[in-house]
C-alpha atoms as a PDB file:
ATOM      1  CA  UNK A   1       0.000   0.000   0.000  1.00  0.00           C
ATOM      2  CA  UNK A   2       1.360   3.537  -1.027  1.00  0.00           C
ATOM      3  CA  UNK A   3       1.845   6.138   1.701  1.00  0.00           C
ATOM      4  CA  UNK A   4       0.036   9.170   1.073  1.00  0.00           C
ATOM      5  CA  UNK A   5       2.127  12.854   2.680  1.00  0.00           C
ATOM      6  CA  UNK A   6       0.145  15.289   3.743  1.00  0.00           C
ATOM      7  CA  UNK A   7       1.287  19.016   1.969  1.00  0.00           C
ATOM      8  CA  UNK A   8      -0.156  21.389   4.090  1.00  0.00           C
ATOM      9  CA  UNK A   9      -0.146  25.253   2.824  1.00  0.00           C
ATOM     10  CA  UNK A  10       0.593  27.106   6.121  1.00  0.00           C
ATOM     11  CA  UNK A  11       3.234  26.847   8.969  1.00  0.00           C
ATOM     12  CA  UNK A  12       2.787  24.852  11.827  1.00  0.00           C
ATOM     13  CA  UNK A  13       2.062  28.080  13.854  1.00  0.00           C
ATOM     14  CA  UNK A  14      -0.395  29.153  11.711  1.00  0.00           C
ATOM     15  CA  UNK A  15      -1.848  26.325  10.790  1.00  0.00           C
ATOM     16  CA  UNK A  16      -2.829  25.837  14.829  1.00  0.00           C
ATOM     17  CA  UNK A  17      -3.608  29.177  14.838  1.00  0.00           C
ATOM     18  CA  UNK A  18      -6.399  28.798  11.678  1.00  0.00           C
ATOM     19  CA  UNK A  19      -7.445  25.506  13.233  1.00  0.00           C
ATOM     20  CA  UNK A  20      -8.495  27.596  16.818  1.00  0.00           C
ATOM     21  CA  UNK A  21      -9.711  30.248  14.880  1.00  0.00           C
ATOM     22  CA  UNK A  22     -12.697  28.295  13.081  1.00  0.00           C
ATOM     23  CA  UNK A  23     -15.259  28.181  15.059  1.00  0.00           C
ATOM     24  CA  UNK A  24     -15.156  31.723  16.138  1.00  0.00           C
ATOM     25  CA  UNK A  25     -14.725  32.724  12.605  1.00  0.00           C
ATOM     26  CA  UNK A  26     -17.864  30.328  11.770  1.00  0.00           C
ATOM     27  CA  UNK A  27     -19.739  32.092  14.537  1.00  0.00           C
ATOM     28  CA  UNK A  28     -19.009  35.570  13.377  1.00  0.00           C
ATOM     29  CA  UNK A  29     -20.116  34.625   9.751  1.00  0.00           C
ATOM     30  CA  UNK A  30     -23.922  33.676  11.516  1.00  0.00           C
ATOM     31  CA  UNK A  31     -23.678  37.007  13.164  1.00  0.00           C
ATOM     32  CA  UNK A  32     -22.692  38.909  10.006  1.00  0.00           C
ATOM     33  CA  UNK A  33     -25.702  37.144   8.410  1.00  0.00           C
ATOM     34  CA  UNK A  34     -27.946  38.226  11.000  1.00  0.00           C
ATOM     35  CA  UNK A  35     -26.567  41.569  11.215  1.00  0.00           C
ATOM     36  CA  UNK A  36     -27.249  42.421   7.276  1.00  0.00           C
ATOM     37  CA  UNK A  37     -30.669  41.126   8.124  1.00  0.00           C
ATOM     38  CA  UNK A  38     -31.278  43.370  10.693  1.00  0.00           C
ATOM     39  CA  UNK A  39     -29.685  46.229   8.738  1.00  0.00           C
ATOM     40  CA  UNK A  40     -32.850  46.064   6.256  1.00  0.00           C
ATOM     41  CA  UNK A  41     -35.345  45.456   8.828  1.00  0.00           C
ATOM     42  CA  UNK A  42     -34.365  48.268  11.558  1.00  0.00           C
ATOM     43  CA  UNK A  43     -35.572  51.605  11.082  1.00  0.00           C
ATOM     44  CA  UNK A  44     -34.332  53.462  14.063  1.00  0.00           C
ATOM     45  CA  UNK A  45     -31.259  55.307  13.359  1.00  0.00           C
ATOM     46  CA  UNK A  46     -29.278  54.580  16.021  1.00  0.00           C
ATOM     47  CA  UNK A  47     -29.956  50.856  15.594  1.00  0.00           C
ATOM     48  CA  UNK A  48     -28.831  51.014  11.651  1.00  0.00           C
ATOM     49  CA  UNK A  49     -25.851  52.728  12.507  1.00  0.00           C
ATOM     50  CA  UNK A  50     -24.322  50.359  15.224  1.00  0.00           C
ATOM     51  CA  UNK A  51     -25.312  47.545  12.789  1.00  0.00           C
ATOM     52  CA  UNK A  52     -23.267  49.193  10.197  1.00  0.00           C
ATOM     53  CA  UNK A  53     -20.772  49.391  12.533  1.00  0.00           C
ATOM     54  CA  UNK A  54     -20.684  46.164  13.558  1.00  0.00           C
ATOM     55  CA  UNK A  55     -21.355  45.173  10.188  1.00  0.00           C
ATOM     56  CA  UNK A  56     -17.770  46.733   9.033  1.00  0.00           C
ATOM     57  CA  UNK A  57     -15.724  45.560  11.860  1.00  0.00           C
ATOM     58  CA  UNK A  58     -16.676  42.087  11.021  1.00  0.00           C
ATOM     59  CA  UNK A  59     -15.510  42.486   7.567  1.00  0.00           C
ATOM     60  CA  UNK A  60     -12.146  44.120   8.761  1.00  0.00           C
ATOM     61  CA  UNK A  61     -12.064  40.636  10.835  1.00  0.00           C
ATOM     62  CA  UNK A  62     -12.480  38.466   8.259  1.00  0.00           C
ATOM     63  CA  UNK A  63     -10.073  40.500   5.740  1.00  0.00           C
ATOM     64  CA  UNK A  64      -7.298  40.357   8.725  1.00  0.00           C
ATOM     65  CA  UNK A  65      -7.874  36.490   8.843  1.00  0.00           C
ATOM     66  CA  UNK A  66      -7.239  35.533   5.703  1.00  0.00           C
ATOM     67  CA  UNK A  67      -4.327  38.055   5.084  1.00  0.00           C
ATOM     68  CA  UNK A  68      -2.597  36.552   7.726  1.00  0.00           C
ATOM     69  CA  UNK A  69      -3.636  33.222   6.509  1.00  0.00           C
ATOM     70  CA  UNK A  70      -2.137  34.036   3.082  1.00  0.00           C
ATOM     71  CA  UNK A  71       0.784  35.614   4.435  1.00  0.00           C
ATOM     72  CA  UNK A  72       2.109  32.935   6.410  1.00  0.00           C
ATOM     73  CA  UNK A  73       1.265  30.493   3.829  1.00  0.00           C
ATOM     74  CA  UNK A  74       4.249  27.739   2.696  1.00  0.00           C
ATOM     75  CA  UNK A  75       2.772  27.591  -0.574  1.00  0.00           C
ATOM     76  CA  UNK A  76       1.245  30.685  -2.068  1.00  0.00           C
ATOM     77  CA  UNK A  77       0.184  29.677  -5.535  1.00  0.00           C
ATOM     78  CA  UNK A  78      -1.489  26.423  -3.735  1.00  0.00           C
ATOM     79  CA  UNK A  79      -3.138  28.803  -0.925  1.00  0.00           C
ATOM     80  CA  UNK A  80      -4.718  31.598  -3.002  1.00  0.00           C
ATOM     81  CA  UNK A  81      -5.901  28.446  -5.442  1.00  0.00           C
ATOM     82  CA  UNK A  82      -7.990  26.549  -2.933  1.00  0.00           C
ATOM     83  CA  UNK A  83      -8.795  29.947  -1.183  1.00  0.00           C
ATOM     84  CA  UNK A  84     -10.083  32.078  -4.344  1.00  0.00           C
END
């Protein structure tokens, strides 16, 4: 029987670091859902605004997540092609 290596695309560091990061990640995707929900359902002012807030911080999350994911990548041509 042929042994199959694992190639994986980010440091070891990293690579615990993305695995501890999921869930929390996963969660804040359900709350960004809900959030852009509420966004076209609330009409008080203050309410819209702190969604929109909330709404852009998540985003700035997520961005920082996968930068640093990409960054500390081994492979960068095999990360950024099973992470269009």
């Amino acid at each position: 029987m042929e042994r199959q290596e694992t190639v994986h695309d980010e440091t070891p560091e990293a690579e615990g670091l993305a695995r501890r990061l999921d869930k929390p990640m996963g969660i804040l995707g359900l709350v960004f859902v809900l959030v852009v929900l509420g966004q076209s359902l609330a009409e008080e002012p203050w309410l819209v605004t702190a969604l929109t807030v909330f709404g852009w911080v998540a985003w700035v999350v997520f961005v920082a997540e996968f930068v640093y994911r990409a960054g500390s990548a081994q492979d960068k041509r095999r990360f950024w092609a099973r992470n269009w």
